[in-house]
Every structure is written in structure tokens, then in C-alpha cells.
N, C-alpha and C. Protein backbone atom coordinates (compact mmCIF):
# COMPACT_ATOMS: atom_id res chain seq x y z
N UNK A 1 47.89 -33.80 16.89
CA UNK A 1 47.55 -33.30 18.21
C UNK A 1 46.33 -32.39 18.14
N UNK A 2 46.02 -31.59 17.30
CA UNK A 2 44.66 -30.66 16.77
C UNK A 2 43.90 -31.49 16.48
N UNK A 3 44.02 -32.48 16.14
CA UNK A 3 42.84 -33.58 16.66
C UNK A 3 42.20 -34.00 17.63
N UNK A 4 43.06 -34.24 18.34
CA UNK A 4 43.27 -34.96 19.71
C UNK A 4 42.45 -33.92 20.70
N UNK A 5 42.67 -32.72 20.76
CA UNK A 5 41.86 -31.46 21.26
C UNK A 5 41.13 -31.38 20.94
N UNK A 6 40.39 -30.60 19.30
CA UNK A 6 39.50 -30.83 18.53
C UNK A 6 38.17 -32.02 19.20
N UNK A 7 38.76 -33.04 19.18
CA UNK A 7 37.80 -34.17 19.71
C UNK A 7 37.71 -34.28 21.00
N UNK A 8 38.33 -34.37 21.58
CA UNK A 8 38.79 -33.91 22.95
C UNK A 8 37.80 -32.92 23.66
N UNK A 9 37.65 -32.06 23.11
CA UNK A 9 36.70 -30.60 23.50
C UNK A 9 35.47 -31.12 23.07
N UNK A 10 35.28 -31.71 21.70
CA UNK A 10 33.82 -31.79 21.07
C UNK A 10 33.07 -32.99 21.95
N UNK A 11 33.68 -33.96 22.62
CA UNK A 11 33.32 -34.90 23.99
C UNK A 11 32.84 -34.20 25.01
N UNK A 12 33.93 -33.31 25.58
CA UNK A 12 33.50 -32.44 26.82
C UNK A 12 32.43 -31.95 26.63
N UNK A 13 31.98 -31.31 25.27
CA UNK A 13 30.67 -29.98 25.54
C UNK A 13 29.50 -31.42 25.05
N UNK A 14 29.53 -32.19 24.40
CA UNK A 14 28.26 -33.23 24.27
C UNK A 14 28.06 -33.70 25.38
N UNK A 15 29.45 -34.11 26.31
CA UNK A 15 28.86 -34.61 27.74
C UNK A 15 28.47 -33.39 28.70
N UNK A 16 28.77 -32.41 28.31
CA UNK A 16 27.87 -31.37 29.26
C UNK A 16 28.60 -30.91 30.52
N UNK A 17 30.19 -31.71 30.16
CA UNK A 17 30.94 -30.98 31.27
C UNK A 17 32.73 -30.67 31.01
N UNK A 18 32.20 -29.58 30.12
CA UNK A 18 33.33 -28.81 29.67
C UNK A 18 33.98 -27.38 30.79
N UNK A 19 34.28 -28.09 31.69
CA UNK A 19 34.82 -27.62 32.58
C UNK A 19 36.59 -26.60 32.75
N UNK A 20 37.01 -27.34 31.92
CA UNK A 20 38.08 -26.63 31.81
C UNK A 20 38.52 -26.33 30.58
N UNK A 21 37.80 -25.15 30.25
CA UNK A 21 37.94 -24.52 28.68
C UNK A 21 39.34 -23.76 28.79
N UNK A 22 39.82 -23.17 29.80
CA UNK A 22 41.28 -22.70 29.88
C UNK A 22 42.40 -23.38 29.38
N UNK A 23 42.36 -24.68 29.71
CA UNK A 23 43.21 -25.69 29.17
C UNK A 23 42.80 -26.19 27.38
N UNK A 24 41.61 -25.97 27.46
CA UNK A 24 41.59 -26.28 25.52
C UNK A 24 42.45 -24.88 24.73
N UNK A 25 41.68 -24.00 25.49
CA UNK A 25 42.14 -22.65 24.90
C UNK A 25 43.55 -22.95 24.72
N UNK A 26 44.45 -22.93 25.81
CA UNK A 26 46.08 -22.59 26.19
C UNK A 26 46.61 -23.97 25.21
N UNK A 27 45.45 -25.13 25.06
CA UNK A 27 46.86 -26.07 23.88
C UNK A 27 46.20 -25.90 22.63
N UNK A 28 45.00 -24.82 22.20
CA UNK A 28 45.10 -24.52 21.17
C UNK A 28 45.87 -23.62 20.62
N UNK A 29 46.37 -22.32 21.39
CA UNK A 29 47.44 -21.80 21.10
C UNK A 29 48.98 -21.88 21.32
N UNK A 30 49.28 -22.68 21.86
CA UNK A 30 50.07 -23.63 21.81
C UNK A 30 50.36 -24.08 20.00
N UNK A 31 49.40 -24.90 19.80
CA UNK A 31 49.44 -25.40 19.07
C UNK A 31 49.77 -24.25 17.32
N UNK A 32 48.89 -23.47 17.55
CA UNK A 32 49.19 -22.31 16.45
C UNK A 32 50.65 -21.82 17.00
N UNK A 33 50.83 -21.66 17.99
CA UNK A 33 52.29 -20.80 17.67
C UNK A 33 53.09 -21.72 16.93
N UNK A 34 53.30 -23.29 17.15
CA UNK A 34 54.16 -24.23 16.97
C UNK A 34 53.88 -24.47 15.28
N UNK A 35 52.54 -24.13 14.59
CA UNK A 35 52.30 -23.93 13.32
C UNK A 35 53.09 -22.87 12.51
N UNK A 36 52.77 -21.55 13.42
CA UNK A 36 53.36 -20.42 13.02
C UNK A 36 54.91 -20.37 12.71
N UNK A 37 55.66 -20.82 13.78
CA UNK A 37 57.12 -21.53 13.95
C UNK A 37 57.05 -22.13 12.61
N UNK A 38 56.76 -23.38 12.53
CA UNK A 38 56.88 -24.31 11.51
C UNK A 38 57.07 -23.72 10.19
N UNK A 39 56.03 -22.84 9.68
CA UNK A 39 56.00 -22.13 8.55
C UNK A 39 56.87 -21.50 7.99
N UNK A 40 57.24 -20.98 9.14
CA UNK A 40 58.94 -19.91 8.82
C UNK A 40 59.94 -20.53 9.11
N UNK A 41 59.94 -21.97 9.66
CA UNK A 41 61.81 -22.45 9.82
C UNK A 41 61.50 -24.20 9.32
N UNK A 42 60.30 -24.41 9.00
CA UNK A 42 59.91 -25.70 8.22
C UNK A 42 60.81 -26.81 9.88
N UNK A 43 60.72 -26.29 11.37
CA UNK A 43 60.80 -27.65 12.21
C UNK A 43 59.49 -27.45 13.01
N UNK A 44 59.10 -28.68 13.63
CA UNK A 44 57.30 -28.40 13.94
C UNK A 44 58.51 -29.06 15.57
N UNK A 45 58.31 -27.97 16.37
CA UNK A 45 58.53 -28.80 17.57
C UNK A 45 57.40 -27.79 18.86
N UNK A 46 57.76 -28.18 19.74
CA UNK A 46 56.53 -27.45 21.43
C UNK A 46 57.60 -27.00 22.05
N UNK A 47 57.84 -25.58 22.77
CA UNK A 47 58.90 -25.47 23.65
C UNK A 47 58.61 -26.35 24.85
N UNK A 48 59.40 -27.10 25.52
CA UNK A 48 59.53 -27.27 27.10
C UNK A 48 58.45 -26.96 27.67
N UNK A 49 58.22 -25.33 28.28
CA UNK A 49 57.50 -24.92 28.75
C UNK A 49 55.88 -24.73 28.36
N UNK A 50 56.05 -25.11 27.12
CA UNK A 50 54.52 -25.20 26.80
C UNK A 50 53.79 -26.71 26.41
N UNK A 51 54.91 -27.50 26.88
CA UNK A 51 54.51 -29.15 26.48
C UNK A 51 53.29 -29.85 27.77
N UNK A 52 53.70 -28.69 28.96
CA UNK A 52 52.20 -29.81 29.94
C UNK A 52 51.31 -28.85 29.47
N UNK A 53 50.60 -28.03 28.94
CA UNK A 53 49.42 -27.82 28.59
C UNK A 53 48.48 -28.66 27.56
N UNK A 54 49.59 -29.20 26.79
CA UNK A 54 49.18 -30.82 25.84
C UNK A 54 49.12 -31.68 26.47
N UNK A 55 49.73 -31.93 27.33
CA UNK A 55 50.26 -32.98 28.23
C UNK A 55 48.73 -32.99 28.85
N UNK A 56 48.03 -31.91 29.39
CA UNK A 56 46.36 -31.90 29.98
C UNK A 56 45.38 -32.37 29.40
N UNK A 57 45.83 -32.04 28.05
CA UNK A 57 44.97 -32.33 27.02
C UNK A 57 44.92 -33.59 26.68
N UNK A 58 45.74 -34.26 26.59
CA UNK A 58 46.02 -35.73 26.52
C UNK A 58 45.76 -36.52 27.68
N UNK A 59 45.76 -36.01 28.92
CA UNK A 59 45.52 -36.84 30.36
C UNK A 59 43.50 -36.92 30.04
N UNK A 60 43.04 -35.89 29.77
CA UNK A 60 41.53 -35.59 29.45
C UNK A 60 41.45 -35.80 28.83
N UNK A 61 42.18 -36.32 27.01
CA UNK A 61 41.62 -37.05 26.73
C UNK A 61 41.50 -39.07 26.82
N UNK A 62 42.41 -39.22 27.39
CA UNK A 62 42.77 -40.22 27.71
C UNK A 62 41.45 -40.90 28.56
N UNK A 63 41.48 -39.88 29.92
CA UNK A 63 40.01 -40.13 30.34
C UNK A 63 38.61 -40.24 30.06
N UNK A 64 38.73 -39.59 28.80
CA UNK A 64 37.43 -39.52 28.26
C UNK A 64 36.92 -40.90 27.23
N UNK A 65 38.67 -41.67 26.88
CA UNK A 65 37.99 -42.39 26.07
C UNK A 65 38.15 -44.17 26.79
N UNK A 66 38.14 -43.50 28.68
CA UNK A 66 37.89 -45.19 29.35
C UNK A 66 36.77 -45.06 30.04
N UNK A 67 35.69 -43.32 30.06
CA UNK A 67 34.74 -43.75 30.28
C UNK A 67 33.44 -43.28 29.09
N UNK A 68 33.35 -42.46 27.92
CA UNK A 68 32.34 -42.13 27.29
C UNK A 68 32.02 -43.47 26.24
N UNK A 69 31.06 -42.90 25.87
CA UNK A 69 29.93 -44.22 25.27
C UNK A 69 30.37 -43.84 24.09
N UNK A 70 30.15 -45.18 23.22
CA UNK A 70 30.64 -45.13 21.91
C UNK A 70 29.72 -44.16 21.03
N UNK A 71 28.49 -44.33 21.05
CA UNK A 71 27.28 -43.26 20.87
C UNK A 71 28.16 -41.58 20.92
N UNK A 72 28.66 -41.01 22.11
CA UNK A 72 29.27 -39.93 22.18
C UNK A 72 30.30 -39.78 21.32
N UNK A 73 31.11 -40.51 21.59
CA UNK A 73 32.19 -40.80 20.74
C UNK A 73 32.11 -40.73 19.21
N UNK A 74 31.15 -41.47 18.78
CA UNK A 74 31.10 -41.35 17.23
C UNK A 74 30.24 -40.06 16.96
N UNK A 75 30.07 -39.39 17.55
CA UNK A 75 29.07 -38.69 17.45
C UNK A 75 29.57 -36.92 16.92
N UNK A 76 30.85 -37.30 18.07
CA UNK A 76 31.66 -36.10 18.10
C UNK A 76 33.15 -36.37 17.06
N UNK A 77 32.93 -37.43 16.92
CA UNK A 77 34.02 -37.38 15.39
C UNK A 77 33.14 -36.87 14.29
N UNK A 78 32.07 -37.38 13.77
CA UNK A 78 31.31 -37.05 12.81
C UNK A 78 31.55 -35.46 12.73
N UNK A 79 31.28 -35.11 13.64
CA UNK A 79 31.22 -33.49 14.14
C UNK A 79 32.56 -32.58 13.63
N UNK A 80 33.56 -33.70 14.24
CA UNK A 80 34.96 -32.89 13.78
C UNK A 80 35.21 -33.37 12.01
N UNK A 81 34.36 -34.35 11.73
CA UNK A 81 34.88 -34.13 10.24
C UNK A 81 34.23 -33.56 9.83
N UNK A 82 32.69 -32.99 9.74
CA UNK A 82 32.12 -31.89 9.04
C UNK A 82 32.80 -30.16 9.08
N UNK A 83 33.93 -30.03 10.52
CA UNK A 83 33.87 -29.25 11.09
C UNK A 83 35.53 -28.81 10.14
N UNK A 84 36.45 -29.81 9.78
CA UNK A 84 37.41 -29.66 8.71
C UNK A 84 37.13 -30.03 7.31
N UNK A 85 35.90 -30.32 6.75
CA UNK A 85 35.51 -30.54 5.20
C UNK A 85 34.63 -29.52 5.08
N UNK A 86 34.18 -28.65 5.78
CA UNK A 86 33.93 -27.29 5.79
C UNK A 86 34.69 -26.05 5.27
N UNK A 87 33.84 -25.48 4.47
CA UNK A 87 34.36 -24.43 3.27
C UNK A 87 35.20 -23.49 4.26
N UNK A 88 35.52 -22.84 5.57
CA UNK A 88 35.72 -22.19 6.31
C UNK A 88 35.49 -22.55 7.79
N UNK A 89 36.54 -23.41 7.69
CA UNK A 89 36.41 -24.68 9.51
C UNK A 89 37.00 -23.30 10.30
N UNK A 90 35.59 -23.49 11.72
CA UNK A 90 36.46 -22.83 12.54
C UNK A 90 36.40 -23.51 13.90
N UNK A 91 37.50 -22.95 14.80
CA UNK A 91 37.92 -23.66 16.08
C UNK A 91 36.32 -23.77 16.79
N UNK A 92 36.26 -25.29 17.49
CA UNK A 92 35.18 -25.55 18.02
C UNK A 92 35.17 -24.73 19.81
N UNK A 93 36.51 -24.68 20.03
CA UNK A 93 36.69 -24.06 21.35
C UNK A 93 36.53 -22.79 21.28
N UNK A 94 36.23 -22.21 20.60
CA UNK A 94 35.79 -20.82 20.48
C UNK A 94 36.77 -19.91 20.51
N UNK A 95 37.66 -19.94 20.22
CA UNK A 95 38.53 -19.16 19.60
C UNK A 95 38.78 -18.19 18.43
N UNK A 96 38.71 -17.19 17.86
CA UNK A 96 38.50 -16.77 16.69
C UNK A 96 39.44 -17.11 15.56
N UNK A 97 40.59 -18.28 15.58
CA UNK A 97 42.25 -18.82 15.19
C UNK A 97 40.82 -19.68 13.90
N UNK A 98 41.17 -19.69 13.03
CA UNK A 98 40.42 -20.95 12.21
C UNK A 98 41.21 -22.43 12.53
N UNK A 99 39.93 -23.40 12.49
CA UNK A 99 40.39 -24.91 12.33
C UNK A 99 41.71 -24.68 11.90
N UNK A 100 42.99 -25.58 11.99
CA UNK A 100 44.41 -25.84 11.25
C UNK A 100 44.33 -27.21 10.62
N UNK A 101 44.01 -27.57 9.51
CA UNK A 101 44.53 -28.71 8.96
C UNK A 101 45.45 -29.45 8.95
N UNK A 102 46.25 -28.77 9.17
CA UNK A 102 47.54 -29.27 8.55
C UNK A 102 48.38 -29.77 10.38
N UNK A 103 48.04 -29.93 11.17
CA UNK A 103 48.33 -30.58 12.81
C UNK A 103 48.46 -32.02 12.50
């Protein structure tokens, strides 16, 4: 799913309309708490209440990949793999949380 955002976001800001950075923000932390969880009770699950903020993330990205150009597209993967084979990956949404590998 830190993919799925990750790329997700890195589409939005190449197409120039990263409009709803609130929603990257809220399922990137999302996503760290559900890491944080994980670490200390080894189950990776989303509460209820924090599952439609992924749920946004997935509708946007969904949209993004029935209308952007393959050009964009490959463009902004390249991006996210330099951005986790990096000595010190950090979140592209601007967050100060580092990249999570392990999503």
C-alpha cells in the first residue's frame, strides 16, 4: 500500500495537480501507525476508521492509471525506485516520517 501512495503522489506532483496533499498526508500516517502496531504485536492490520483514507488513495490512484500517459507513469516509478535504493529514502509527500520499506 506505501507503494501505491508513494506512486500515487509521485503522478500527482509530475502532472502538476497535486491537489489533495491532505489525503496523501492522512494515508501516510495511517500507514506508519499500522507499521508501528505491527512491530510491537507482529499483526499488520488498518482500524475501521482509518481504512477510507486508503480507500482515497486507491480511488486516485485508480484514476490516475485510466488516464496518465505511460511516459508519466514510467517516469514516476523510476523516481520511486531511486527514492527506496537510496542510502536514506525519505517520504516524497513531505512528511518528515522516512520512506518505510517494509509496506
Amino acid at each position: 500500500m506505501s507503494r501505491v501512495l508513494y506512486l500515487s503522489y509521485l503522478i500527482c506532483e509530475a502532472e502538476g495537480a497535486c491537489e489533495d496533499l491532505d489525503a496523501f498526508r492522512a494515508a501516510e500516517a495511517t500507514l506508519d501507525l499500522a507499521a508501528r502496531r505491527a512491530a510491537e504485536t507482529d499483526v499488520w492490520r488498518v482500524d475501521e476508521p482509518d481504512r477510507p483514507v486508503l480507500a482515497r488513495i486507491l480511488a486516485i490512484h485508480d484514476a490516475q492509471l485510466a488516464s496518465v500517459s505511460t511516459r508519466t507513469y514510467a517516469s514516476a516509478v523510476r523516481r520511486l525506485e531511486r527514492l527506496l535504493l537510496s542510502e536514506n529514502p525519505a517520504s516524497p509527500v513531505g512528511n518528515a516520517a522516512p520512506l518505510s520499506r517494509a509496506h
